[in-house]
PDB file of N, CA and C in Angstrom:
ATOM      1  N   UNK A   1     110.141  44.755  11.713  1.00  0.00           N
ATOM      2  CA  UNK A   1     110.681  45.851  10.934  1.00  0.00           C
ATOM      3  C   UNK A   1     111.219  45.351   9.590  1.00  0.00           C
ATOM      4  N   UNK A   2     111.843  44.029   9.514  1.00  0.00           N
ATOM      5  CA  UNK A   2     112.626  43.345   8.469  1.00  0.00           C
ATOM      6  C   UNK A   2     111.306  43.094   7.522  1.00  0.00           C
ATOM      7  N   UNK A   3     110.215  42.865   7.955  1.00  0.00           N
ATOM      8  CA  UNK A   3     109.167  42.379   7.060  1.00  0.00           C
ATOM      9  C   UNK A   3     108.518  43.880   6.133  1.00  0.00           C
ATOM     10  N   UNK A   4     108.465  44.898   6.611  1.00  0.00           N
ATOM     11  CA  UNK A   4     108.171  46.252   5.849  1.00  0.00           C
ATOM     12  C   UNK A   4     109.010  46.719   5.380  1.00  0.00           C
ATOM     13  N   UNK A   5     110.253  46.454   5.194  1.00  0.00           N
ATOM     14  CA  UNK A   5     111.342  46.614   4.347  1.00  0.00           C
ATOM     15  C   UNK A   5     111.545  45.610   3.068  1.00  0.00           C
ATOM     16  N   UNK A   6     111.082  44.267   3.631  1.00  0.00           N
ATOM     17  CA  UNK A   6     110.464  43.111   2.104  1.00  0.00           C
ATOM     18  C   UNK A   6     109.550  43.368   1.378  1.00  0.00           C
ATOM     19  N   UNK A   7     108.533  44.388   2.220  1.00  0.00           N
ATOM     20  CA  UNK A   7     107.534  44.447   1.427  1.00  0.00           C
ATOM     21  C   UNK A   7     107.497  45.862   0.674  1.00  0.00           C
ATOM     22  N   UNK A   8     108.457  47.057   1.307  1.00  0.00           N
ATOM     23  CA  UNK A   8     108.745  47.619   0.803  1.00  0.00           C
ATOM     24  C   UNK A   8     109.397  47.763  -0.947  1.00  0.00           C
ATOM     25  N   UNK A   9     110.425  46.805  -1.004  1.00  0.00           N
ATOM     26  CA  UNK A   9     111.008  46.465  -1.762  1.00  0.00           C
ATOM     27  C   UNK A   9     110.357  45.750  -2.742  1.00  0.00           C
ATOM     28  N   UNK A  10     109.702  44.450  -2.342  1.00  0.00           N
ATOM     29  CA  UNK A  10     108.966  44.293  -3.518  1.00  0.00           C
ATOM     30  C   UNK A  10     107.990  45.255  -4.300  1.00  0.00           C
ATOM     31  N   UNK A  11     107.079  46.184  -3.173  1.00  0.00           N
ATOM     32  CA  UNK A  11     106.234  47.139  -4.073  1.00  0.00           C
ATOM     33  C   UNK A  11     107.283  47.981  -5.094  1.00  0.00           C
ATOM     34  N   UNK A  12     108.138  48.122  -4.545  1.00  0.00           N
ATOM     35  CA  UNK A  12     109.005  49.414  -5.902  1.00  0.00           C
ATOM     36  C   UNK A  12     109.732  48.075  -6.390  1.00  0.00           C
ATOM     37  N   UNK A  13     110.010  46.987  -6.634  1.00  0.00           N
ATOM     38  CA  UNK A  13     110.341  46.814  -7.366  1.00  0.00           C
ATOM     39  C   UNK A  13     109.447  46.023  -8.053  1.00  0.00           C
ATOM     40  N   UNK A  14     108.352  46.015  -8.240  1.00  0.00           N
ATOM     41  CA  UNK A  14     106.901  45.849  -9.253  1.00  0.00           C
ATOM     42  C   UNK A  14     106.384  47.012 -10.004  1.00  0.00           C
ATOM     43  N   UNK A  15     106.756  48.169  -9.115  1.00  0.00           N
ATOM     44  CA  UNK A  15     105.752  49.184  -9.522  1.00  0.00           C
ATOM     45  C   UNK A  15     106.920  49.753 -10.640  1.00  0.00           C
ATOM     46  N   UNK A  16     108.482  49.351 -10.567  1.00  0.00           N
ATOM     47  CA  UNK A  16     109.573  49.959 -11.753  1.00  0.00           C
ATOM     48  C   UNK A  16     109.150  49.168 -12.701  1.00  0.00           C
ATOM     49  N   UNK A  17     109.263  48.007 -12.360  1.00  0.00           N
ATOM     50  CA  UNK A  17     108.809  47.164 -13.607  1.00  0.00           C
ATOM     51  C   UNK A  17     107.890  47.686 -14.384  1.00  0.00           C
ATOM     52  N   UNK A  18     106.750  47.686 -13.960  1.00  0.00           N
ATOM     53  CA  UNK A  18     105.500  48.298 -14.753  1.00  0.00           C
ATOM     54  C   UNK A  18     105.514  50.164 -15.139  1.00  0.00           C
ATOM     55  N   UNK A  19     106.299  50.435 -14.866  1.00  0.00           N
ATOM     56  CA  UNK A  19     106.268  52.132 -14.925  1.00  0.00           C
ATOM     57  C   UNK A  19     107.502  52.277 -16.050  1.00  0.00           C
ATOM     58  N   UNK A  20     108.549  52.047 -15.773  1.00  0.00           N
ATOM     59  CA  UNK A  20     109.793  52.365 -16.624  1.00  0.00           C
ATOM     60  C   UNK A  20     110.207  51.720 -17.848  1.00  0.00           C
ATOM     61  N   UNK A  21     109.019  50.653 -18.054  1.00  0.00           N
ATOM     62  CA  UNK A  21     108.725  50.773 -19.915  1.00  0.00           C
ATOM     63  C   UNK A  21     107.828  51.675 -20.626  1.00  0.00           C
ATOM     64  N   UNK A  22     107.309  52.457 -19.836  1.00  0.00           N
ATOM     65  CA  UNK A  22     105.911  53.188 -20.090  1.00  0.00           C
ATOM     66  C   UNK A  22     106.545  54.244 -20.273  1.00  0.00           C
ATOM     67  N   UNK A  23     107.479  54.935 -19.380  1.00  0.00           N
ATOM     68  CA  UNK A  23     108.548  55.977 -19.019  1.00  0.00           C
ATOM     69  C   UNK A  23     109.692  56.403 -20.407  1.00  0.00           C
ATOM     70  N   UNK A  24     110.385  55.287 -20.291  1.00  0.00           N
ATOM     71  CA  UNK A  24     111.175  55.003 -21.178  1.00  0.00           C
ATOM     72  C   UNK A  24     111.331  54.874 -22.873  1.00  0.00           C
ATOM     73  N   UNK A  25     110.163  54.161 -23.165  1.00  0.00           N
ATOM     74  CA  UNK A  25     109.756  53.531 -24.724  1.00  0.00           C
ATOM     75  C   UNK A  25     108.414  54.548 -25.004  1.00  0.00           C
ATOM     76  N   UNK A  26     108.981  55.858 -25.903  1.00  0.00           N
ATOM     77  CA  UNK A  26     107.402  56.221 -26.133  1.00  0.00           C
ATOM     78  C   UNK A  26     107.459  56.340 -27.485  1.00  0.00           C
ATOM     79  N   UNK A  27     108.411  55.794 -28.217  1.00  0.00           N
ATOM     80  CA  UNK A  27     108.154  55.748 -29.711  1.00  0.00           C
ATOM     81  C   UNK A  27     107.808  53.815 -30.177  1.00  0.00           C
ATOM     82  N   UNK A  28     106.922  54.041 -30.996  1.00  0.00           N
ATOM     83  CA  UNK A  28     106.791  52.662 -31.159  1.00  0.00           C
ATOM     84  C   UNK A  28     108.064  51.857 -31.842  1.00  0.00           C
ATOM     85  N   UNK A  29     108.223  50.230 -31.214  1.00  0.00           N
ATOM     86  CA  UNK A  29     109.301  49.295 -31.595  1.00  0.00           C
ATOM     87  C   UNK A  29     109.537  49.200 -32.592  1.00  0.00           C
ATOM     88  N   UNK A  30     110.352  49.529 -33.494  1.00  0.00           N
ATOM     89  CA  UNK A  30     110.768  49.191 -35.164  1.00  0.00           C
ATOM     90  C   UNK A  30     111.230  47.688 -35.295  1.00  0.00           C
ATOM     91  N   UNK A  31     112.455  47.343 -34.437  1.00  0.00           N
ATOM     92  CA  UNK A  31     112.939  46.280 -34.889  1.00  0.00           C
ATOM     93  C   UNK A  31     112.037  45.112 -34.376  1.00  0.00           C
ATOM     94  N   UNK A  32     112.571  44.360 -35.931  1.00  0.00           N
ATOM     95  CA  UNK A  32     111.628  43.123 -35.697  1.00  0.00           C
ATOM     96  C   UNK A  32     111.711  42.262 -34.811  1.00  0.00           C
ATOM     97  N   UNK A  33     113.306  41.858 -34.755  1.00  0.00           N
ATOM     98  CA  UNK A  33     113.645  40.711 -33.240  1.00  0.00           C
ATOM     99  C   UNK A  33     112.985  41.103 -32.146  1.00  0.00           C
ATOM    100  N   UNK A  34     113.230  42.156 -31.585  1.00  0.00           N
ATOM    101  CA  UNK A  34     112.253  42.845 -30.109  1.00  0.00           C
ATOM    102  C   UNK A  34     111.108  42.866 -30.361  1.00  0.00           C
ATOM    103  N   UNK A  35     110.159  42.985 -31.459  1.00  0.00           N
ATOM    104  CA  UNK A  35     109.046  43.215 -31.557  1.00  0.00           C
ATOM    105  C   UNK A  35     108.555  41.569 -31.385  1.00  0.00           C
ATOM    106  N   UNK A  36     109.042  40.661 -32.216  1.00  0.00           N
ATOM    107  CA  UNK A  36     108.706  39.283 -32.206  1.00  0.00           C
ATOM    108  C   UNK A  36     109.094  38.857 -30.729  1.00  0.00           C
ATOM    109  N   UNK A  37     109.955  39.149 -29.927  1.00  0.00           N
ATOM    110  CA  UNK A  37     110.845  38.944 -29.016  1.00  0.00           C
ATOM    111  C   UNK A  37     109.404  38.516 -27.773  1.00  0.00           C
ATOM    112  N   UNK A  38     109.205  40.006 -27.873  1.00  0.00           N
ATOM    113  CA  UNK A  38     108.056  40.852 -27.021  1.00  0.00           C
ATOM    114  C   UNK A  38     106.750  40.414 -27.283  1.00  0.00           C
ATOM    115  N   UNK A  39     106.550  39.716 -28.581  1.00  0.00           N
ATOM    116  CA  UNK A  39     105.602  39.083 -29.035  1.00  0.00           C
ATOM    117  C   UNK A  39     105.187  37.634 -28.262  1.00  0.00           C
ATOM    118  N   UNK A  40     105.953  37.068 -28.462  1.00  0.00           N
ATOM    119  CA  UNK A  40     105.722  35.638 -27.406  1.00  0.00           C
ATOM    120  C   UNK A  40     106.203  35.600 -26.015  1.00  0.00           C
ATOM    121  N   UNK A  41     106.450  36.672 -25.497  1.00  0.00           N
ATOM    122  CA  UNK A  41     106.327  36.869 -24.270  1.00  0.00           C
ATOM    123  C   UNK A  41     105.530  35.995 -23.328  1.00  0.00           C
ATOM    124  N   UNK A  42     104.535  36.658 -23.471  1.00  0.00           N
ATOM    125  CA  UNK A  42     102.594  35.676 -22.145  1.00  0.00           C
ATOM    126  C   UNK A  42     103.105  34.301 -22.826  1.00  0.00           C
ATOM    127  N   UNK A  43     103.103  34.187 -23.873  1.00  0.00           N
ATOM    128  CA  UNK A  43     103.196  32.703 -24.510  1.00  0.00           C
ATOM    129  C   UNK A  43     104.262  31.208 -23.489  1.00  0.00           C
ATOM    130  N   UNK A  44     105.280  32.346 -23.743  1.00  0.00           N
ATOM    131  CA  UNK A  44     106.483  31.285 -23.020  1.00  0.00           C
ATOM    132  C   UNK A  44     106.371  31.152 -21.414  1.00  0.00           C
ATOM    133  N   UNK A  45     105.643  32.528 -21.019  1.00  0.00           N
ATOM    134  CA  UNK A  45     105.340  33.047 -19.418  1.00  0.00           C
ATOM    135  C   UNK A  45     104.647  31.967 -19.242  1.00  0.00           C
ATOM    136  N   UNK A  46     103.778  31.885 -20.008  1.00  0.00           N
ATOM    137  CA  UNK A  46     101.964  30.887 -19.746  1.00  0.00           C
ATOM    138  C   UNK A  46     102.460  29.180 -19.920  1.00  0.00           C
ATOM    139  N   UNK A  47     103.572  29.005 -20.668  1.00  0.00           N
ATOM    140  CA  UNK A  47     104.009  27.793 -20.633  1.00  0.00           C
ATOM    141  C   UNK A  47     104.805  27.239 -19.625  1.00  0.00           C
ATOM    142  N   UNK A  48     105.323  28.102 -19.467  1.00  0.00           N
ATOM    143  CA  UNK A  48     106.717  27.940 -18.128  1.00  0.00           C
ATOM    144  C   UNK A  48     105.676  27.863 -17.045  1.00  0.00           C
ATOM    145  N   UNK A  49     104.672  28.119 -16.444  1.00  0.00           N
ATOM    146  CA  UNK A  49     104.040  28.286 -15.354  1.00  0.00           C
ATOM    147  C   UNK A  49     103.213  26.634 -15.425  1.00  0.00           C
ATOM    148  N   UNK A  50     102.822  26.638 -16.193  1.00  0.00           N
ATOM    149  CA  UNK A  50     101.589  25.134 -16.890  1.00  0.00           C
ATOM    150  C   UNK A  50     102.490  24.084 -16.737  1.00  0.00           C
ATOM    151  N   UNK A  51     103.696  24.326 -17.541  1.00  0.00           N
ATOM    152  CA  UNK A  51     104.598  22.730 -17.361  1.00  0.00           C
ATOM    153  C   UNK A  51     104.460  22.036 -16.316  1.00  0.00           C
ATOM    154  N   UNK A  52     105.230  22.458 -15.062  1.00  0.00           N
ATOM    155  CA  UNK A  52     105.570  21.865 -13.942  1.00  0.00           C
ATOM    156  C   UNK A  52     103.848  21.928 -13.229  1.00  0.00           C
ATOM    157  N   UNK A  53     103.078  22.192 -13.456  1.00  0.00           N
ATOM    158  CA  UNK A  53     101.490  22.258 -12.864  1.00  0.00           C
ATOM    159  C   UNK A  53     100.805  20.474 -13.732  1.00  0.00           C
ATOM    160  N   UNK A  54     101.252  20.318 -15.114  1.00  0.00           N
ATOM    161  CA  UNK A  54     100.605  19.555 -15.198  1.00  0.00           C
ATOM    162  C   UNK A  54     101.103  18.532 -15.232  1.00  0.00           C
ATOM    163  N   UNK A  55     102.834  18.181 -14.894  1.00  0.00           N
ATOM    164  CA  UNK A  55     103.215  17.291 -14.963  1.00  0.00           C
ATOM    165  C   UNK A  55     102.884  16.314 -12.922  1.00  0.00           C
ATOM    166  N   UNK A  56     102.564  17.738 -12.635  1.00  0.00           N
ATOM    167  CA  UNK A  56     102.535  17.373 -10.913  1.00  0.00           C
ATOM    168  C   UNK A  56     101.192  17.266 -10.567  1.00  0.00           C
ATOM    169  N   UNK A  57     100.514  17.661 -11.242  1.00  0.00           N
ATOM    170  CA  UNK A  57      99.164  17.466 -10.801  1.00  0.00           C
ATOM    171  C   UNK A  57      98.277  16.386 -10.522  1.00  0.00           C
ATOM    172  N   UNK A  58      98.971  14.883 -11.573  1.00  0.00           N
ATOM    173  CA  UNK A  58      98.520  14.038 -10.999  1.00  0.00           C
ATOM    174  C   UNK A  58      99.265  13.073 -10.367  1.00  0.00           C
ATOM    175  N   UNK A  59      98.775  11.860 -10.264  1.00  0.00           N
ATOM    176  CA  UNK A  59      99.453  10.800  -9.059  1.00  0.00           C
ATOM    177  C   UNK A  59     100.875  10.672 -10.025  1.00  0.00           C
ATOM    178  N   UNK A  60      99.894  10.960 -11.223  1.00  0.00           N
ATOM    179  CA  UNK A  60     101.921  10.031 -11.860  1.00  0.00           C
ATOM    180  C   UNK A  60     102.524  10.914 -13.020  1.00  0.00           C
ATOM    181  N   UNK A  61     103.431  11.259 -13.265  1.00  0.00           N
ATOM    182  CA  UNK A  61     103.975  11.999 -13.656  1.00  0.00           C
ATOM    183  C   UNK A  61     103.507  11.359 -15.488  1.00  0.00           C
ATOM    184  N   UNK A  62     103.785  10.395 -15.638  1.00  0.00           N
ATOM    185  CA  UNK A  62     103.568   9.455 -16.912  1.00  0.00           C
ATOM    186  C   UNK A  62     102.220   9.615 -17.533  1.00  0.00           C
ATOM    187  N   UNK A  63     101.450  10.009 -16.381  1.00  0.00           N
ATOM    188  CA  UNK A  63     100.048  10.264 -16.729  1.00  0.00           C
ATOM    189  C   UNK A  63      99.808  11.869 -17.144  1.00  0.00           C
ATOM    190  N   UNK A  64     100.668  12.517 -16.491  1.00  0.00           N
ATOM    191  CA  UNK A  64     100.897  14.235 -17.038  1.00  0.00           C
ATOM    192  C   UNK A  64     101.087  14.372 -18.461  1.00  0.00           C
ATOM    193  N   UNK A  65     102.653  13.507 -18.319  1.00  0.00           N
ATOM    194  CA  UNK A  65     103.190  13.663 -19.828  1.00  0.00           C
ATOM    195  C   UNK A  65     102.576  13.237 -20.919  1.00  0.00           C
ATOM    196  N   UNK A  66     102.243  12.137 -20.457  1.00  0.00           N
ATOM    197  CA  UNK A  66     100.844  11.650 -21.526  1.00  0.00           C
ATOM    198  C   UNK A  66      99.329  12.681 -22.013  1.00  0.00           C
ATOM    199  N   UNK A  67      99.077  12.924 -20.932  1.00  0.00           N
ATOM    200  CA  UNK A  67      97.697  14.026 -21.127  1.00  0.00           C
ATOM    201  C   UNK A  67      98.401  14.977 -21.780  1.00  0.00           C
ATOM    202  N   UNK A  68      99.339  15.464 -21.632  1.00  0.00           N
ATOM    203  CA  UNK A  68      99.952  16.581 -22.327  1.00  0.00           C
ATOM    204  C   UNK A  68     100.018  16.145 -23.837  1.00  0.00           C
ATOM    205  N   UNK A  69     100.873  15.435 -24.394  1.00  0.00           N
ATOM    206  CA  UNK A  69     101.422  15.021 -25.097  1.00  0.00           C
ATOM    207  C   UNK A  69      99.944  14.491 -26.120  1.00  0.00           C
ATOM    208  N   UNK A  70      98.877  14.360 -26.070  1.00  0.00           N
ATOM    209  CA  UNK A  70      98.008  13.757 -26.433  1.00  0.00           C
ATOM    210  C   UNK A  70      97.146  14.991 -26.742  1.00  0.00           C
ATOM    211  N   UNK A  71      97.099  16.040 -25.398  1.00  0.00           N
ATOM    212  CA  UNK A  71      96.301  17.577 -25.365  1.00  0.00           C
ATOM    213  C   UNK A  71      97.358  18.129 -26.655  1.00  0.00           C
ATOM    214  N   UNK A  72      98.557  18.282 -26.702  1.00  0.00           N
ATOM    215  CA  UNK A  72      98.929  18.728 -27.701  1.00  0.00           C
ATOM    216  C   UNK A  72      98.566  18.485 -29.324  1.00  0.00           C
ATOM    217  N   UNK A  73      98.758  16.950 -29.542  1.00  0.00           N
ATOM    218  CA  UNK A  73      97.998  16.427 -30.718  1.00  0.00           C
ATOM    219  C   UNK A  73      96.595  16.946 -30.840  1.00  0.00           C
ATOM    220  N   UNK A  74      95.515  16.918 -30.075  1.00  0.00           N
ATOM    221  CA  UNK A  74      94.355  17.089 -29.862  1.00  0.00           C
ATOM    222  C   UNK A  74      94.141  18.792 -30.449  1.00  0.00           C
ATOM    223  N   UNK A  75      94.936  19.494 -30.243  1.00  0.00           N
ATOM    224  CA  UNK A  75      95.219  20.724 -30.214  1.00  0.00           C
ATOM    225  C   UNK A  75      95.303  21.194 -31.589  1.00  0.00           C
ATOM    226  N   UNK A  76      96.546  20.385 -31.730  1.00  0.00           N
ATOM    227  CA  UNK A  76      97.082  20.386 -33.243  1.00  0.00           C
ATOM    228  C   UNK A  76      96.220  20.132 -34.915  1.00  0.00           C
ATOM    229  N   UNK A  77      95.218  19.161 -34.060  1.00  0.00           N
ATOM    230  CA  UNK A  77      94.505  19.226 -35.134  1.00  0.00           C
ATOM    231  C   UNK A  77      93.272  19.744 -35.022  1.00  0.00           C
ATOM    232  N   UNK A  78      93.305  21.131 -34.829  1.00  0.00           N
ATOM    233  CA  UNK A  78      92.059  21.718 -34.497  1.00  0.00           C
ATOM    234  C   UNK A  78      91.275  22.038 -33.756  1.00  0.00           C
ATOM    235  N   UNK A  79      90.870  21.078 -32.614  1.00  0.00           N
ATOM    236  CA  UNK A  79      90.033  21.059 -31.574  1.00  0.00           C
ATOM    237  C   UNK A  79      90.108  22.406 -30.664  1.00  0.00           C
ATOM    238  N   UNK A  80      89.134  22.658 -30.566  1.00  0.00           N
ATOM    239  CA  UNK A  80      88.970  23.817 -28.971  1.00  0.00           C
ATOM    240  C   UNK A  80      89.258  23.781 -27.941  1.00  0.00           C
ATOM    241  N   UNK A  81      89.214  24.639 -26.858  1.00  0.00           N
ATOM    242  CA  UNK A  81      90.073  24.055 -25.828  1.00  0.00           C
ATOM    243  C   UNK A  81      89.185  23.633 -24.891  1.00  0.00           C
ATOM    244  N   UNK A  82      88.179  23.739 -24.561  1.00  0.00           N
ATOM    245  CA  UNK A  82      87.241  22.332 -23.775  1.00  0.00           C
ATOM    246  C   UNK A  82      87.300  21.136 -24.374  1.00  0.00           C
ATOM    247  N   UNK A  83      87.344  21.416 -26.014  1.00  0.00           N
ATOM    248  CA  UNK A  83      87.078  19.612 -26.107  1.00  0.00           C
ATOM    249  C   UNK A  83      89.009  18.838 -25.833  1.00  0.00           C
ATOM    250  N   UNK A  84      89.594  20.066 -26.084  1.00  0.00           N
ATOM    251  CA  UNK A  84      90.926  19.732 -25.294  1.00  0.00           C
ATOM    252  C   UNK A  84      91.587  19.551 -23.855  1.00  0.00           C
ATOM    253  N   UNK A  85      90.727  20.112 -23.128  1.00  0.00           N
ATOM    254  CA  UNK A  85      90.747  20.079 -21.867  1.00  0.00           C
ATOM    255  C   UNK A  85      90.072  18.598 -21.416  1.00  0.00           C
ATOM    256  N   UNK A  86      88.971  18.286 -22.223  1.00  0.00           N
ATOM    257  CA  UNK A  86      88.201  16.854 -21.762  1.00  0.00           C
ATOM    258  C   UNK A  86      88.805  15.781 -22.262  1.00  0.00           C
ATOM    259  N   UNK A  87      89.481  15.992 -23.408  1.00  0.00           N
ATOM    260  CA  UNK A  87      90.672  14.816 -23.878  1.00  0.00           C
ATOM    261  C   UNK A  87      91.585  14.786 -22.844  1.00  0.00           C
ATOM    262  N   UNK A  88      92.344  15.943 -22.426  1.00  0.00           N
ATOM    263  CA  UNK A  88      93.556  15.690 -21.493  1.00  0.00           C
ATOM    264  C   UNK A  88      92.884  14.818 -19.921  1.00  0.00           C
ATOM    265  N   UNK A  89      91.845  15.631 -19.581  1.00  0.00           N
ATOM    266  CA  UNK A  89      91.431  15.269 -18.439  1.00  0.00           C
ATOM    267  C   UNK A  89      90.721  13.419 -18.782  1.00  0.00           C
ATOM    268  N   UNK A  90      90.298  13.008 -19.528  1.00  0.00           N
ATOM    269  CA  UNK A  90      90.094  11.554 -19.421  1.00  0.00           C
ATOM    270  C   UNK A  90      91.360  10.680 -19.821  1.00  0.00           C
ATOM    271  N   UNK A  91      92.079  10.911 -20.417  1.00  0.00           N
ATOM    272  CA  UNK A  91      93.275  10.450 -20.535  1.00  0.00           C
ATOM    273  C   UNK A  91      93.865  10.069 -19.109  1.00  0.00           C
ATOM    274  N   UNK A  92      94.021  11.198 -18.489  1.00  0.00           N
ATOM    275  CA  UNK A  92      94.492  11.233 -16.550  1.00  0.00           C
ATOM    276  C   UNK A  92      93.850  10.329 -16.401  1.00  0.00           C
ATOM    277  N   UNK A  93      92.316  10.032 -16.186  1.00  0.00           N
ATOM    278  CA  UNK A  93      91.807   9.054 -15.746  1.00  0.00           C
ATOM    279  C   UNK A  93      91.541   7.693 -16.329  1.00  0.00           C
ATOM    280  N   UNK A  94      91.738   7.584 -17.361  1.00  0.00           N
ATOM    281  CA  UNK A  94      91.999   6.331 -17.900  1.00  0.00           C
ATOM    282  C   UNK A  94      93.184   6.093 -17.263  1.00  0.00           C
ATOM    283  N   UNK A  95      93.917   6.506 -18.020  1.00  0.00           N
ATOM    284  CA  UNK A  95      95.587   6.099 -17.213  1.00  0.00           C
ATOM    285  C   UNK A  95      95.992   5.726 -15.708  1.00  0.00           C
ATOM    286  N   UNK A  96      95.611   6.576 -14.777  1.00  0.00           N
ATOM    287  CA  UNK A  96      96.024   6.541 -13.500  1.00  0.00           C
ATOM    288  C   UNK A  96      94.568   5.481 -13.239  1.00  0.00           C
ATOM    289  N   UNK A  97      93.357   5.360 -13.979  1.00  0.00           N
ATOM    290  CA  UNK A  97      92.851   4.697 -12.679  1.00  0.00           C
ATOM    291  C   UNK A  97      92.744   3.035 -13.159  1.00  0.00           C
ATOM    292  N   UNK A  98      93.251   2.919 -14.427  1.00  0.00           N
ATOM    293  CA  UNK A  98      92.987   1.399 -14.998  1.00  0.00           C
ATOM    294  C   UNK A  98      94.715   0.868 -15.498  1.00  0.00           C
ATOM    295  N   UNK A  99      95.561   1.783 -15.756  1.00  0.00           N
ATOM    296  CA  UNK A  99      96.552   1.466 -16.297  1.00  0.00           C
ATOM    297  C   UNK A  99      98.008   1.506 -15.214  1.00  0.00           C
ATOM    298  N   UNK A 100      97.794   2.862 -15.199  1.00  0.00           N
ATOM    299  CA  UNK A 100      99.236   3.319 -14.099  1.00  0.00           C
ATOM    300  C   UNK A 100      99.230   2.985 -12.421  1.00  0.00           C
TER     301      UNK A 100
END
């Protein structure tokens, strides 16, 4: 019984989430802070989720921070994100399988 009452609860409290900005906000955002606010939203979501994924993902944490830290440069100057993804990912394996 305790378990259809969890699951109860989570459905309404997903389905407020998604309904009572829709409900609520029907004139478009003027101010800029909320608008920018609201703007990098997915951004910080999509980072916060990735961090702790790529620092754990491999044997060594040193080898995360590194692929990261290297995918970022790689990033920075242009590159796409396969040829960024294949920098980060040989880095891991250089590192963990000859170095770390």
């Amino acid at each position: 019984m305790k378990t259809y009452l969890y699951l109860f609860v989570m459905a309404a409290t997903t389905y407020l989430i998604r309904v009572l900005p829709l409900t609520l906000i029907r004139k478009p955002i003027q101010n800029p802070f909320l608008r920018s606010f609201l703007f990098y939203v997915p951004y910080v979501t999509l980072a916060v989720m990735t961090f702790p994924a790529i620092m754990n993902a491999t044997q060594s944490p040193i080898a995360g921070a590194a692929a990261m830290v290297i995918g970022i440069v790689a990033a920075w100057c242009g590159l796409g994100l396969l040829p960024v993804s294949l920098v980060c990912c040989a880095t891991v394996l250089i590192l963990e399988h000859f170095i770390v």
